[in-house]
C-alpha atoms as a PDB file:
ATOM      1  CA  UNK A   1     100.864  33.221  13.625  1.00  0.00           C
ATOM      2  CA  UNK A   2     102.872  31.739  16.181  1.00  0.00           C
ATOM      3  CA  UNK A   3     105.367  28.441  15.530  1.00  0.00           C
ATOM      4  CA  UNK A   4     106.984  25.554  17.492  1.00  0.00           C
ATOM      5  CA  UNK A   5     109.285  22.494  16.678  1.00  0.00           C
ATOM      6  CA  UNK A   6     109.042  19.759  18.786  1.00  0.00           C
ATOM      7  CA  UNK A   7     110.350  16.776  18.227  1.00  0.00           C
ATOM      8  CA  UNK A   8     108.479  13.367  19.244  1.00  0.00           C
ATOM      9  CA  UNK A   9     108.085  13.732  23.026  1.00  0.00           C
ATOM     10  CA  UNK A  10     106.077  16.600  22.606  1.00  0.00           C
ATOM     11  CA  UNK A  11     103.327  16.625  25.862  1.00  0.00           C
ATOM     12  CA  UNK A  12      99.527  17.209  25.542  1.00  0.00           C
ATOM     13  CA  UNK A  13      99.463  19.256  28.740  1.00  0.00           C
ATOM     14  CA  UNK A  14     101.938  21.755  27.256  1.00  0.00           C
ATOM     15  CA  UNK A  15     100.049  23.020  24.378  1.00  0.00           C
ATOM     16  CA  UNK A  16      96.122  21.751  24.567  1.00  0.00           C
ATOM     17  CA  UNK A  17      93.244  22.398  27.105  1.00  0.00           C
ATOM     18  CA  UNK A  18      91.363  19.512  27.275  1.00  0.00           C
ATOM     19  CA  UNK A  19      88.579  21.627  28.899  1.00  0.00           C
ATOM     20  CA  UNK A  20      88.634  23.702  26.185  1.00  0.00           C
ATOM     21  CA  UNK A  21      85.460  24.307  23.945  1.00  0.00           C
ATOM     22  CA  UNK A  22      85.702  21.392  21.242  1.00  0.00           C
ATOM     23  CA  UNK A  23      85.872  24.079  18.269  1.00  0.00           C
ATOM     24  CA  UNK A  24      88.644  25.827  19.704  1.00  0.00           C
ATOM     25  CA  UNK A  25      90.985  22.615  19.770  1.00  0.00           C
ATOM     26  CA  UNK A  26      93.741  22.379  17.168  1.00  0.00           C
ATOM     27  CA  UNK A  27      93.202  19.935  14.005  1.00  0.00           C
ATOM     28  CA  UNK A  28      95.981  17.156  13.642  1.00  0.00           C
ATOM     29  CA  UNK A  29      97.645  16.735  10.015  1.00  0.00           C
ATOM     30  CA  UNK A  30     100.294  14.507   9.417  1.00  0.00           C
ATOM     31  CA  UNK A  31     102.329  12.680   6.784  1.00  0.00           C
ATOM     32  CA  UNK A  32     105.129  10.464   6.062  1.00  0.00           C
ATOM     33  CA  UNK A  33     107.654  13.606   6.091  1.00  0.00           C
ATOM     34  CA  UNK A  34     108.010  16.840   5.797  1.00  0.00           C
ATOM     35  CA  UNK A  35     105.609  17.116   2.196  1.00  0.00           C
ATOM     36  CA  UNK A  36     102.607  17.479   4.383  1.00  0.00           C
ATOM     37  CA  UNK A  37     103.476  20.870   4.787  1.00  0.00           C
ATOM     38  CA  UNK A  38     102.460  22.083   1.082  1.00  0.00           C
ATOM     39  CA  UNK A  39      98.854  20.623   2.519  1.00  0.00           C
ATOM     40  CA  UNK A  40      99.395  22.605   5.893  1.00  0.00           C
ATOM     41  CA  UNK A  41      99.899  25.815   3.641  1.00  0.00           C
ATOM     42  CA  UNK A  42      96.997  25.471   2.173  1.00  0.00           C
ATOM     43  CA  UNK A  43      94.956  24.547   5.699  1.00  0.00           C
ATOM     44  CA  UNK A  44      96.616  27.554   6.728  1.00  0.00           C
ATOM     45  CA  UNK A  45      95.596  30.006   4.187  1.00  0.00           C
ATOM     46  CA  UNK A  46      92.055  29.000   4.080  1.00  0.00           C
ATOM     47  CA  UNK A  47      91.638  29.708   7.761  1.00  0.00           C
ATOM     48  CA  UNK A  48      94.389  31.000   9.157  1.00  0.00           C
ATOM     49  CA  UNK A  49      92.379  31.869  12.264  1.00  0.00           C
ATOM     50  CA  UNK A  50      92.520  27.587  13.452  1.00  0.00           C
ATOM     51  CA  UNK A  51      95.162  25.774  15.207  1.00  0.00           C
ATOM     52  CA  UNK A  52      97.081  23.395  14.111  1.00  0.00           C
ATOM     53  CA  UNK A  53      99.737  20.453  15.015  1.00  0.00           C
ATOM     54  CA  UNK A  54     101.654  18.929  12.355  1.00  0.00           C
ATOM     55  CA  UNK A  55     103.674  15.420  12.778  1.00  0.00           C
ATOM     56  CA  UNK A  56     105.898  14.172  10.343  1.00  0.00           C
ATOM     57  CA  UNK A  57     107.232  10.904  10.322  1.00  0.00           C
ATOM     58  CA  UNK A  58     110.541  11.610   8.672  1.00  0.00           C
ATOM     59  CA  UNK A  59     112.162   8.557  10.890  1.00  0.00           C
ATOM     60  CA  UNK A  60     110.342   6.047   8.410  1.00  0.00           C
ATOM     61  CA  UNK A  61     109.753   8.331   5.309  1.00  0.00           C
ATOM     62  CA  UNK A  62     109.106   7.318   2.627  1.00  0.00           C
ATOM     63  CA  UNK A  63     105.882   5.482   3.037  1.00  0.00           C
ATOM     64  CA  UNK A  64     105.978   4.501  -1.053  1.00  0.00           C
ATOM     65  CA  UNK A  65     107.880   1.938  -0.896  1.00  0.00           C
ATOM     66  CA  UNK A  66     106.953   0.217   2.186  1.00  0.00           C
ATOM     67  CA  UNK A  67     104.388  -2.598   2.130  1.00  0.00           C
ATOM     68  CA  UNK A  68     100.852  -2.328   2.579  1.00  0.00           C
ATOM     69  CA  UNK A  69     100.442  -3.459   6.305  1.00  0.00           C
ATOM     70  CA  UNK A  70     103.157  -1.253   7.463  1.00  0.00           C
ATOM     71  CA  UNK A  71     101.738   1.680   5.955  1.00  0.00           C
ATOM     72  CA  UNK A  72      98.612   0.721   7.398  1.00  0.00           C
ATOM     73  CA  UNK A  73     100.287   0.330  10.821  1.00  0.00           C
ATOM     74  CA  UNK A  74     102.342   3.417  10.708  1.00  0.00           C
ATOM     75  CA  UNK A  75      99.355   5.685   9.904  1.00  0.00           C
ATOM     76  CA  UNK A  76      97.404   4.222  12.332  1.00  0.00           C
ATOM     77  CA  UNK A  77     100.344   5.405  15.012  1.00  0.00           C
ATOM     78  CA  UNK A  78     100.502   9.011  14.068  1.00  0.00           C
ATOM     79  CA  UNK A  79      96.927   8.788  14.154  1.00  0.00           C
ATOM     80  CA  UNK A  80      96.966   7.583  17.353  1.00  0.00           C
ATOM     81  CA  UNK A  81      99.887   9.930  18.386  1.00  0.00           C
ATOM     82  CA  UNK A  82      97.596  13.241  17.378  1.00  0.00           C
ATOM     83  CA  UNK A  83      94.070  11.887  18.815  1.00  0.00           C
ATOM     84  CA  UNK A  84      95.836  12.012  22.262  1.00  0.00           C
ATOM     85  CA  UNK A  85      96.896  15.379  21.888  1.00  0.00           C
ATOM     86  CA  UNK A  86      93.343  16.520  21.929  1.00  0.00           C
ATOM     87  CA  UNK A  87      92.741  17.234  18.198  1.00  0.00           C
ATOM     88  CA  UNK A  88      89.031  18.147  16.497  1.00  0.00           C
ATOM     89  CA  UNK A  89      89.977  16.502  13.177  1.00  0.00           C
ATOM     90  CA  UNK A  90      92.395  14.733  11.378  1.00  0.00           C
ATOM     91  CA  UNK A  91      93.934  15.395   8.147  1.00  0.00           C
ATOM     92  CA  UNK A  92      95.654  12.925   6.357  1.00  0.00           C
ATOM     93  CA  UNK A  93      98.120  14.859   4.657  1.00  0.00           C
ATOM     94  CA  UNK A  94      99.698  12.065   2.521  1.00  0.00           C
ATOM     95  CA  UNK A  95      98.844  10.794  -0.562  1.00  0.00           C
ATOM     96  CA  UNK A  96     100.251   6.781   0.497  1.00  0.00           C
ATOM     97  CA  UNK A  97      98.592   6.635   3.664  1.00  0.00           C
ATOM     98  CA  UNK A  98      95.687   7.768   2.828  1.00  0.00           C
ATOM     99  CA  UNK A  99      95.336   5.477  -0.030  1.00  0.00           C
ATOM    100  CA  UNK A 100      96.089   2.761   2.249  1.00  0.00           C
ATOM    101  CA  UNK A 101      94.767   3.613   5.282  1.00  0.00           C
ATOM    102  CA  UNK A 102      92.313   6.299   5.372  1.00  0.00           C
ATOM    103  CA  UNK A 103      88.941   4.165   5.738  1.00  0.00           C
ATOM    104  CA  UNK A 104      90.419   2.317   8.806  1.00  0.00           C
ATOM    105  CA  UNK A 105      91.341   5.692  10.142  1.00  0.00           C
ATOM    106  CA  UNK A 106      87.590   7.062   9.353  1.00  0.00           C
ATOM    107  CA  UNK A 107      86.063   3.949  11.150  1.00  0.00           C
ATOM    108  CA  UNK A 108      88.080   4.057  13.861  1.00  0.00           C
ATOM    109  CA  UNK A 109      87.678   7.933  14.663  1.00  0.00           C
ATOM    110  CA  UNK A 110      84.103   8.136  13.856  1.00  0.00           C
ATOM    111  CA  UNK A 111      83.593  11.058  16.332  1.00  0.00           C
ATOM    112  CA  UNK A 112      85.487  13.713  14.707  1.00  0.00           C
ATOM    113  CA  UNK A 113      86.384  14.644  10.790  1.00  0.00           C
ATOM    114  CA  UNK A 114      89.131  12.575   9.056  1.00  0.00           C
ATOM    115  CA  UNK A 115      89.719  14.088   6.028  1.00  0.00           C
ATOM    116  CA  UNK A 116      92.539  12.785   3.115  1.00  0.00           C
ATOM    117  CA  UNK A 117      93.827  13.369   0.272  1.00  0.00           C
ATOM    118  CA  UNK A 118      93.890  12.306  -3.644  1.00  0.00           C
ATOM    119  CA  UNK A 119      95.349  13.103  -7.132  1.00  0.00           C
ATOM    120  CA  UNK A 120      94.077  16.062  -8.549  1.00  0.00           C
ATOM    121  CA  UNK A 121      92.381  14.046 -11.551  1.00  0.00           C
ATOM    122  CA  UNK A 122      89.274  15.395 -12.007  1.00  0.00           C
ATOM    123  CA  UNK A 123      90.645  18.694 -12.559  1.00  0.00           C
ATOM    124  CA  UNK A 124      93.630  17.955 -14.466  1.00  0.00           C
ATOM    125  CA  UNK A 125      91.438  15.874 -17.314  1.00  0.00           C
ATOM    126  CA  UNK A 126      88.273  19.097 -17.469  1.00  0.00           C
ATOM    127  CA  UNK A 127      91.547  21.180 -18.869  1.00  0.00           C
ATOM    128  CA  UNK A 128      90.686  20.724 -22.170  1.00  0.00           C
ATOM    129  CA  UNK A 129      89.385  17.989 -24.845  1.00  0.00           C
ATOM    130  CA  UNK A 130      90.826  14.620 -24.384  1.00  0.00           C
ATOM    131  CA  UNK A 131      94.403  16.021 -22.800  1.00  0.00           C
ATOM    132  CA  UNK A 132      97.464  13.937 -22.036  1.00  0.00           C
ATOM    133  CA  UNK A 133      98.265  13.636 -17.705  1.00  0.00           C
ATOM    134  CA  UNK A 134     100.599  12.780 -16.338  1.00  0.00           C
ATOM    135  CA  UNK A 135     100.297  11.345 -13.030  1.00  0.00           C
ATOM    136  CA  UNK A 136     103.112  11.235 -10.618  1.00  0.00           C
ATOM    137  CA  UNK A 137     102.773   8.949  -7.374  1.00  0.00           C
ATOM    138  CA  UNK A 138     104.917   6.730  -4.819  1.00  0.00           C
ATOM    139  CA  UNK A 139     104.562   3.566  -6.279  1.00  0.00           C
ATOM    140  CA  UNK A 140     102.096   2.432  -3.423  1.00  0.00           C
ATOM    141  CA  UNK A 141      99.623   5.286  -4.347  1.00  0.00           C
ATOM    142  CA  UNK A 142      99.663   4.180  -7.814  1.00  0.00           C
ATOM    143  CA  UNK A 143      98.696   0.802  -6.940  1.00  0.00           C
ATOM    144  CA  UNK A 144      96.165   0.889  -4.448  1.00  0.00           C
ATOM    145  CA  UNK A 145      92.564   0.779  -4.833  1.00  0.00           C
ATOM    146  CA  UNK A 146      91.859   4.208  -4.424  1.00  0.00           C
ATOM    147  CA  UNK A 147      93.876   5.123  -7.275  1.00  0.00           C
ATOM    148  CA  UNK A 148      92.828   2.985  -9.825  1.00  0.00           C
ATOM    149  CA  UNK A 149      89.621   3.368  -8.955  1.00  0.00           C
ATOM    150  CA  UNK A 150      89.880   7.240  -9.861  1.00  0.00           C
ATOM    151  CA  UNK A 151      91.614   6.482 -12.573  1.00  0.00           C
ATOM    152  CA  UNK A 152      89.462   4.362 -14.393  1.00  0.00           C
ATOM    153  CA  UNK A 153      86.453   6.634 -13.047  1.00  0.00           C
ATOM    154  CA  UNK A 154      88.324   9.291 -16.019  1.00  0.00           C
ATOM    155  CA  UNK A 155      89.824   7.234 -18.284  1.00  0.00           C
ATOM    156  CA  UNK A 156      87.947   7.987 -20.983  1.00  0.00           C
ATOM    157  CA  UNK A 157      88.066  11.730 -20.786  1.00  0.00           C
ATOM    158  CA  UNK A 158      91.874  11.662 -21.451  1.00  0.00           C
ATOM    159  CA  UNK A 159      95.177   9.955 -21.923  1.00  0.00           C
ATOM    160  CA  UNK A 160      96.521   9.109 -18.070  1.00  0.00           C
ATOM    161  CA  UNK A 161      99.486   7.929 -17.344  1.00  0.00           C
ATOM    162  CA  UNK A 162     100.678   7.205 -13.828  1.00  0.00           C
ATOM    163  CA  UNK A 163     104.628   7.355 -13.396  1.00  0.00           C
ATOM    164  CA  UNK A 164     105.928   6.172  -9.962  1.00  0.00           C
ATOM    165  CA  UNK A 165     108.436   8.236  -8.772  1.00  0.00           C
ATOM    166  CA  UNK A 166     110.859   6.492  -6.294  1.00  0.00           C
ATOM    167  CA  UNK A 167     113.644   9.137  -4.945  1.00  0.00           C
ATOM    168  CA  UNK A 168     111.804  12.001  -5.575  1.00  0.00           C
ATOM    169  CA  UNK A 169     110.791  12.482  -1.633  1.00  0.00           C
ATOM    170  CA  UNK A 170     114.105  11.728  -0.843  1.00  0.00           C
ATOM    171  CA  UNK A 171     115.206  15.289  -2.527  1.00  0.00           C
ATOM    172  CA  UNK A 172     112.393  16.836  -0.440  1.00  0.00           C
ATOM    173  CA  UNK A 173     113.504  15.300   2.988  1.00  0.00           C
ATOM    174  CA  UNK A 174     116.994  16.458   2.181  1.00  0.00           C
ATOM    175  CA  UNK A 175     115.832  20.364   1.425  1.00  0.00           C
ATOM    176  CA  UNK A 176     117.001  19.647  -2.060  1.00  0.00           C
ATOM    177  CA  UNK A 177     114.272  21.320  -3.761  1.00  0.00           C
ATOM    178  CA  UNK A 178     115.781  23.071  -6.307  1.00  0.00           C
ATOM    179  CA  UNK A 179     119.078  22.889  -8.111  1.00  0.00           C
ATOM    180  CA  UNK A 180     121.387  20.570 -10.512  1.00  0.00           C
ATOM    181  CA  UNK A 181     121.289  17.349  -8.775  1.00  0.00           C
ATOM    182  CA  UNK A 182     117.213  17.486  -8.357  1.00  0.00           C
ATOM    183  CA  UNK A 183     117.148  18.579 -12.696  1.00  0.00           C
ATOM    184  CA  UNK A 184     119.238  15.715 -13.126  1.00  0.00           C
ATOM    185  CA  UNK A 185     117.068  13.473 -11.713  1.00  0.00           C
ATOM    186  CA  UNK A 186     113.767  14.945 -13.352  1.00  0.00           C
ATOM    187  CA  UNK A 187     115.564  14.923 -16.705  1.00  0.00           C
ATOM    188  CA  UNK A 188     115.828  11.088 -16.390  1.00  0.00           C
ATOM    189  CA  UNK A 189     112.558  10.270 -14.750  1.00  0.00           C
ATOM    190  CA  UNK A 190     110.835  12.582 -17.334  1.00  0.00           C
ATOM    191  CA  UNK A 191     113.133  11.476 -20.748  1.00  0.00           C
ATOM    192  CA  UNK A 192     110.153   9.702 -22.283  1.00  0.00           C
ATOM    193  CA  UNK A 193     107.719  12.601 -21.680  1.00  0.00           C
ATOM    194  CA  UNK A 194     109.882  15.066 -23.161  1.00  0.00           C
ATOM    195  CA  UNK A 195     110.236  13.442 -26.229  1.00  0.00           C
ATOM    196  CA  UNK A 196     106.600  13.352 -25.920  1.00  0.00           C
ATOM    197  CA  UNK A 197     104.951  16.262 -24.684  1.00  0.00           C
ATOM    198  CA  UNK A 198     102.392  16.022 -22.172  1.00  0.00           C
ATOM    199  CA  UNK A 199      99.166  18.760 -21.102  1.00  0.00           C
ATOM    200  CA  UNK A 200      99.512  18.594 -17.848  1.00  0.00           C
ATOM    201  CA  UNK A 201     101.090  16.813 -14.437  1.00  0.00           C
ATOM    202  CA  UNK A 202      99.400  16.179 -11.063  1.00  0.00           C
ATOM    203  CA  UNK A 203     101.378  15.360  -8.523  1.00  0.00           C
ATOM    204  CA  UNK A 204     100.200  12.604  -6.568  1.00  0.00           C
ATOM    205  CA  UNK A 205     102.345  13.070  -3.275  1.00  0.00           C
ATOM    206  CA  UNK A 206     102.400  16.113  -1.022  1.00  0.00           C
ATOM    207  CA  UNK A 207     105.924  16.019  -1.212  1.00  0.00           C
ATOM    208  CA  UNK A 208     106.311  16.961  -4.369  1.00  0.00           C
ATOM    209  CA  UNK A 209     104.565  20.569  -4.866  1.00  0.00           C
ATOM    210  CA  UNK A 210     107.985  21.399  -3.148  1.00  0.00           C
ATOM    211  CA  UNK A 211     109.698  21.107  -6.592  1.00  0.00           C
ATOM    212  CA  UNK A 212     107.035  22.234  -8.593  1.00  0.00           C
ATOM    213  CA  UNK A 213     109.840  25.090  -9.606  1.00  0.00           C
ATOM    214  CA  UNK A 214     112.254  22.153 -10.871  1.00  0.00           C
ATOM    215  CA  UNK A 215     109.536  20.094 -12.544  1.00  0.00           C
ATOM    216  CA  UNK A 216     108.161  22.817 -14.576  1.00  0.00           C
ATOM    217  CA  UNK A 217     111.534  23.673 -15.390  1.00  0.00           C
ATOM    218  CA  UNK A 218     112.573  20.670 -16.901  1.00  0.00           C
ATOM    219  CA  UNK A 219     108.874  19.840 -18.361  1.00  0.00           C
ATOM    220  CA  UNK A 220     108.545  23.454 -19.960  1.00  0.00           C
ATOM    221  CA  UNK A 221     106.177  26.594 -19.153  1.00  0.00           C
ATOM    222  CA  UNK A 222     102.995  25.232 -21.510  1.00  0.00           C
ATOM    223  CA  UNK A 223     102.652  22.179 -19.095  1.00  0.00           C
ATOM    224  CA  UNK A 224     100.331  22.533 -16.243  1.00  0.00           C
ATOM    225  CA  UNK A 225     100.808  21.009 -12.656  1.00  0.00           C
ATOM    226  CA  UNK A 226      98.039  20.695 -10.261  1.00  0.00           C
ATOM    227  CA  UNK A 227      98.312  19.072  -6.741  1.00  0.00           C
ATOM    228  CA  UNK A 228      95.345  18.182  -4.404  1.00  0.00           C
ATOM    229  CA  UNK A 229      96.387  20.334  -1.415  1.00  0.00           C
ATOM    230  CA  UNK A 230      93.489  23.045  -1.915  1.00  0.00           C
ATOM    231  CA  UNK A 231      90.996  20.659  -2.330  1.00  0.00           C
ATOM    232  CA  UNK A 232      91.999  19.161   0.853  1.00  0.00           C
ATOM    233  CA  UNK A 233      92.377  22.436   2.639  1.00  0.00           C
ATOM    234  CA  UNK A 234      88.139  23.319   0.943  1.00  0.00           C
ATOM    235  CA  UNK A 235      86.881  19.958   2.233  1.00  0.00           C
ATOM    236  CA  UNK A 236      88.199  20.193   5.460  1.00  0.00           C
ATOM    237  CA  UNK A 237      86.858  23.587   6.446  1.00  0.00           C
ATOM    238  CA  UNK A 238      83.241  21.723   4.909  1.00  0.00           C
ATOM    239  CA  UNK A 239      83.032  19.493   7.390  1.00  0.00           C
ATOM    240  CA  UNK A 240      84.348  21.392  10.419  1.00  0.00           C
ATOM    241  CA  UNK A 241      81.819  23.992   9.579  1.00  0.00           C
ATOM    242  CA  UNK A 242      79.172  21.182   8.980  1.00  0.00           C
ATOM    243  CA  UNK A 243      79.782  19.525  12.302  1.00  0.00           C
ATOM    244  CA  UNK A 244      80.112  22.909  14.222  1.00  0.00           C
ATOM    245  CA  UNK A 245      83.738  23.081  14.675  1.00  0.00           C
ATOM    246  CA  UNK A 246      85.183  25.896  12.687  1.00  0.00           C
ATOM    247  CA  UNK A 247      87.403  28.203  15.319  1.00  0.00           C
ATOM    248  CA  UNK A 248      84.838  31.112  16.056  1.00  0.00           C
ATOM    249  CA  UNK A 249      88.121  33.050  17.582  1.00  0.00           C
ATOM    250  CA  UNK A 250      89.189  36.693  15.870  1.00  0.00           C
ATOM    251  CA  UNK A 251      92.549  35.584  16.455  1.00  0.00           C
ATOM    252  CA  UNK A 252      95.464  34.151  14.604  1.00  0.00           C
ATOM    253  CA  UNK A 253      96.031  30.441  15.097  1.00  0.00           C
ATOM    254  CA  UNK A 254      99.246  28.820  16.291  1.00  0.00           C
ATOM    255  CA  UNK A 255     101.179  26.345  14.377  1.00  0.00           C
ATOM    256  CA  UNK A 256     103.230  23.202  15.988  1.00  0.00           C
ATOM    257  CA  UNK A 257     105.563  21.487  14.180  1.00  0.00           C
ATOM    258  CA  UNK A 258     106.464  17.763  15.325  1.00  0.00           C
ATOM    259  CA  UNK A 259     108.787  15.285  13.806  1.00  0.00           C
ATOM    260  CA  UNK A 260     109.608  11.583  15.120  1.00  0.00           C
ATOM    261  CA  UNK A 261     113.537  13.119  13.867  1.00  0.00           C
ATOM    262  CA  UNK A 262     114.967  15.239  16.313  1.00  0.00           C
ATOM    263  CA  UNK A 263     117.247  17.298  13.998  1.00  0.00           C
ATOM    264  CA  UNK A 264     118.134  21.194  13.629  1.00  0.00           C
ATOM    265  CA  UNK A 265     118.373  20.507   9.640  1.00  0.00           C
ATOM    266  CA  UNK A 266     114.720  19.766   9.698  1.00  0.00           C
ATOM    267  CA  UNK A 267     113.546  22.248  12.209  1.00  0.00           C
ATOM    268  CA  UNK A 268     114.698  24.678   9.539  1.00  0.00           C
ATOM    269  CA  UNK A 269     113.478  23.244   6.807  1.00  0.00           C
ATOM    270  CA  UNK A 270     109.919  22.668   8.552  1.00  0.00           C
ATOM    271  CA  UNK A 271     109.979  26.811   9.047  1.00  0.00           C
ATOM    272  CA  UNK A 272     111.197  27.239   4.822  1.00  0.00           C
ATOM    273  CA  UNK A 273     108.291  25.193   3.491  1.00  0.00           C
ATOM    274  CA  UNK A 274     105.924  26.365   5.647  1.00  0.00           C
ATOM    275  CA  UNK A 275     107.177  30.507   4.513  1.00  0.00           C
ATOM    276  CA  UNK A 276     107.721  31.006   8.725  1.00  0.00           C
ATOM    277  CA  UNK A 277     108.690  34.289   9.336  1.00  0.00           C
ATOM    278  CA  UNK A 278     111.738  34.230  11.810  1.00  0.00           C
ATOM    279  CA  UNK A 279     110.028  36.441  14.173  1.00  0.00           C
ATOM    280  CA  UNK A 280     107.343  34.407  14.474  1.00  0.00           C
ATOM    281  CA  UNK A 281     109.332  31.394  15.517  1.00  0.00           C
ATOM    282  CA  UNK A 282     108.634  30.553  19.277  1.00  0.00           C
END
């Protein structure tokens, strides 16, 4: 697997043939940072043989916290950004803008596969009989449509309970995935819930299976904690293969890594979440 950190002036002629066949052109994923990546693992395992090109928009992270219509307008440009790179299919590898966003984004790119991602309810509340999750989202993710709508689709098959989590990609962005500061933070968010056991947490923002480590930590081994990235990763390969598009090459793919941040910190940090071998750096 081959890698490359770019930051936002990255050029379409360096890195895609647009004469290309269709099926061997690279799929776009991006997100409001750098938690996109946990998604992009999971892309990667699945079929390690595609390309791919990976934007994060660390300049404006978080997405949570911003209002509707600029989350709508931001994922709209990185989109936009992507489709002009010659991509085959988009995956929206944030939780926030997908909520928000991701049926403008399917109408607008009818032509190819736009795929996003959810809360890993369903799964979380089959666990066992009537089990207590919790749900942990930016605050926008929580409130959208989409959410509620998924929530309320399960409500009676256990005891949800959504917990907005403002600061937590913050610690991601940083690299602070682990550590005192980070179990600090958890202790406080999750003060109520310890007190109060609960079966399992889904987290709700691709950001967060980065401290998985430091949540289950502080929330104790018997807790389980599911995030949606595989079931992103399975639906994706779906409809590439349903539309023809799955890379027929032998071949390792090639990852690119872009960021609208043009920083060292991050380069490295892009290569650490993503497991890059240093060898394999290009």
């Amino acid at each position: 697997m081959q890698y490359r950190f770019c930051s936002r002036q990255y050029r379409l002629r360096e890195r895609v043939d647009m004469n290309s066949e269709r099926w061997e052109r690279p799929i776009g994923v991006f997100d409001s940072g750098i938690g996109g990546i946990s998604v992009l693992r999971e892309l990667r395992a699945l079929m390690p043989n595609e390309n791919f090109i990976f934007y994060g928009d660390s300049r404006h992270a978080p997405y949570g916290t911003k209002s509707l219509e600029e989350v709508r307008r931001l994922s709209c440009a990185d989109a936009a950004y992507l489709k002009a790179l010659g991509i085959k299919a988009l995956v929206v590898a944030c939780n926030t803008a997908t909520s928000a966003a991701i049926r403008i984004l399917r109408e607008k790119y009818a032509d190819m596969p736009v795929i996003g991602i959810e809360p890993a309810l369903k799964p979380a509340v089959q666990l066992s009989e009537y089990p207590r999750v919790l749900v942990l989202a930016t605050p926008m993710t929580l409130r959208e449509e989409k959410f509620q709508a998924l929530m309320q689709a399960h409500h009676k098959e256990a005891d949800i309970i959504p917990l907005p989590c403002p600061g937590l990609v913050e610690y991601v962005e940083r690299g602070e995935t682990e550590g005192p500061a980070l179990e600090r933070f958890l202790v406080e968010l999750f003060a109520e819930y310890m007190e109060h056991p609960v079966d399992c947490v889904v987290l709700g923002c691709t950001h967060y299976p980065f401290v998985r480590g430091a949540i289950q930590k502080v929330l104790g081994a018997h807790v389980k904690i599911l995030d949606g990235g595989k079931g992103t990763a399975r639906e994706t390969k779906r409809q590439l293969r349903e539309r023809a598009l799955l890379n027929l090459s032998q071949e390792k793919g090639r990852v690119v890594l872009l960021n609208s941040l043009e920083s060292e910190n991050l380069r490295m940090l892009g290569y650490r979440l993503l497991n890059a071998k240093k060898e394999e750096k290009i």
